[in-house]
Protein backbone atom coordinates (compact mmCIF):
# COMPACT_ATOMS: atom_id res chain seq x y z
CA UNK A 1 79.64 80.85 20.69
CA UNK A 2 83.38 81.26 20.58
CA UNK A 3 86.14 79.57 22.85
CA UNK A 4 89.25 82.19 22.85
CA UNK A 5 92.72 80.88 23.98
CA UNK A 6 95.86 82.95 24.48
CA UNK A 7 99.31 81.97 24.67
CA UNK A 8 102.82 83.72 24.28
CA UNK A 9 102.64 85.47 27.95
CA UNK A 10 106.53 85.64 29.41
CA UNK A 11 109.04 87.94 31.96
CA UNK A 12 111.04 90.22 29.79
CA UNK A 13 113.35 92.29 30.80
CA UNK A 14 112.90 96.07 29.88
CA UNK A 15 113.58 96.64 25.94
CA UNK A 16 112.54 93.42 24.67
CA UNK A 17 109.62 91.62 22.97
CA UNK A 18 107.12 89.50 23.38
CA UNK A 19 104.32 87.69 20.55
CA UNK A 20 101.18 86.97 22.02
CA UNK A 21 98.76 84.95 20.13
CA UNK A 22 94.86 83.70 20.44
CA UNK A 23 93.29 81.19 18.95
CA UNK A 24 89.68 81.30 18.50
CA UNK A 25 87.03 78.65 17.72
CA UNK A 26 83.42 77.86 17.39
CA UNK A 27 80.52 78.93 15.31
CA UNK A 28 81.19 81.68 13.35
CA UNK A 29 84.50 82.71 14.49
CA UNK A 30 84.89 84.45 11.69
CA UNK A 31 82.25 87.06 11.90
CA UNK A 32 83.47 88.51 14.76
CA UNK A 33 85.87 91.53 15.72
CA UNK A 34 88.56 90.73 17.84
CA UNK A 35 90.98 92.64 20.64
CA UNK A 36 93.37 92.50 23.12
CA UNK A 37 92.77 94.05 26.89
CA UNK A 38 95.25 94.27 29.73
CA UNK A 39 94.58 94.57 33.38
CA UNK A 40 97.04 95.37 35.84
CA UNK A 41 97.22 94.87 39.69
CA UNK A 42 95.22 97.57 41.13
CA UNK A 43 94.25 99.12 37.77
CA UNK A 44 91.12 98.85 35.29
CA UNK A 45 91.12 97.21 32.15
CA UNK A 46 91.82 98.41 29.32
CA UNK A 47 91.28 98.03 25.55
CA UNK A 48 95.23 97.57 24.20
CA UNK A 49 94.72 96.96 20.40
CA UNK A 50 91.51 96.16 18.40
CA UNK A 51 91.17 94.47 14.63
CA UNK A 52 87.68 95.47 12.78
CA UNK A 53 86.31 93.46 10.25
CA UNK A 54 87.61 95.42 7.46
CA UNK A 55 91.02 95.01 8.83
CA UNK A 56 91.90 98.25 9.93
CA UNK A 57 93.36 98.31 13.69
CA UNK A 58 92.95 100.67 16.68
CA UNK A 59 95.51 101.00 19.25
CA UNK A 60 95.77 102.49 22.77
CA UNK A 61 97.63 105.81 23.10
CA UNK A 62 100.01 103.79 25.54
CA UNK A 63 101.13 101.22 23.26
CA UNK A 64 100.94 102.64 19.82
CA UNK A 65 103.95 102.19 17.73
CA UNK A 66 105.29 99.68 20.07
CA UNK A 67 102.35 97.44 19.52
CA UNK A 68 100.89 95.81 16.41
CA UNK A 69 97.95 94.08 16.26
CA UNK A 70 96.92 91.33 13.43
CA UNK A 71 94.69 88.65 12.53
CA UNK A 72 95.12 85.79 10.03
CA UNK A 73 92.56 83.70 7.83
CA UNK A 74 92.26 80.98 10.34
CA UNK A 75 90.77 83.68 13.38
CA UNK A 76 94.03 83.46 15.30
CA UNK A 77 94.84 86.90 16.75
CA UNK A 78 98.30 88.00 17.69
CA UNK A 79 100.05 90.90 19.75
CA UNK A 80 103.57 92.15 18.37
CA UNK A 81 104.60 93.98 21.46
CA UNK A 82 108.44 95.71 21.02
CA UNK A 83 110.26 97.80 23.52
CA UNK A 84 108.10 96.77 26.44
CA UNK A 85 108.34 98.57 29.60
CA UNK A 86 107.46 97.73 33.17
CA UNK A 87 104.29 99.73 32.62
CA UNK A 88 102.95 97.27 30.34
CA UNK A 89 103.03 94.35 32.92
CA UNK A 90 99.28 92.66 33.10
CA UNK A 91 97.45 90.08 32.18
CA UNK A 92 96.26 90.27 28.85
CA UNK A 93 93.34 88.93 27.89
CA UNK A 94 91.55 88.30 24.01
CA UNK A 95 87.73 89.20 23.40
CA UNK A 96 85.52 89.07 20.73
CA UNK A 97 82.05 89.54 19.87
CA UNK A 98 79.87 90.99 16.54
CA UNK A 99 81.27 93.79 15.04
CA UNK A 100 78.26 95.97 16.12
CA UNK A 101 78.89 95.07 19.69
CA UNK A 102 82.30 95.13 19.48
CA UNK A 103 82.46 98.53 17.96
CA UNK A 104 80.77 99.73 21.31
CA UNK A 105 83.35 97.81 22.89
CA UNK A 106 80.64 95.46 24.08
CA UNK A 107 82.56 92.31 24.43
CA UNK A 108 80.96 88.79 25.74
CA UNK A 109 83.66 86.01 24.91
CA UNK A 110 87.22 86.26 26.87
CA UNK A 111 89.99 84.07 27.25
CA UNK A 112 91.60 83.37 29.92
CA UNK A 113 94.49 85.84 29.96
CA UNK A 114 98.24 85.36 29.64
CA UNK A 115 100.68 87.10 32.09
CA UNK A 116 103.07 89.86 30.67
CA UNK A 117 105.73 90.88 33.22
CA UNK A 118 108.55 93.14 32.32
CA UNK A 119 110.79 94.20 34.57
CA UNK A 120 114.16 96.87 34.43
């Protein structure tokens, strides 16, 4: 099992930037695939960035090239986020599972989200 906790959620004002990091523990931690989710009020979740275990990263068609998404040795995830907008106000939230699952964007373990608000 894995214990995911975010930190780094902030108000911003339109423009800036925020880093948003999770730290994960537990067995295992590192066999699993990691990624970041938002929600918004009123809005579904969605997938934001994803890190496979080969390294490679997936983004959301929303955030990409604003966003970068990266992992380090000791299973701590981060979000780069630059030139945020009021759109990209939510919670965000880390998951992780096995790759397999993952890949299928199956995801069992969450934090407990971190609050993004940007405003103009």
């Amino acid at each position: 099992q894995v214990q995911l906790a975010e930190s780094g959620g902030d108000s911003v004002q339109s423009g800036g930037s925020l880093r948003l990091s999770c730290a994960a523990s537990g067995n295992r931690a590192e066999s699993y695939c990691m990624a970041w989710f938002r929600q918004a009020p009123g809005k579904e979740r969605e997938r934001v960035a994803a890190v496979d275990d080969d390294g490679s990263s997936v983004y959301a068609d929303s955030v990409r090239g604003r966003f970068t998404v990266s992992r380090d040795r000791n299973n701590n995830l981060y979000l780069q986020m630059d030139s945020l907008q009021p759109e990209d106000t939510a919670i965000y939230y880390c998951a992780a599972d096995f790759c397999g699952l993952a890949r299928r964007g199956d995801y069992h373990y969450w934090g407990q989200g971190t609050q993004v608000t940007v405003s103009t």
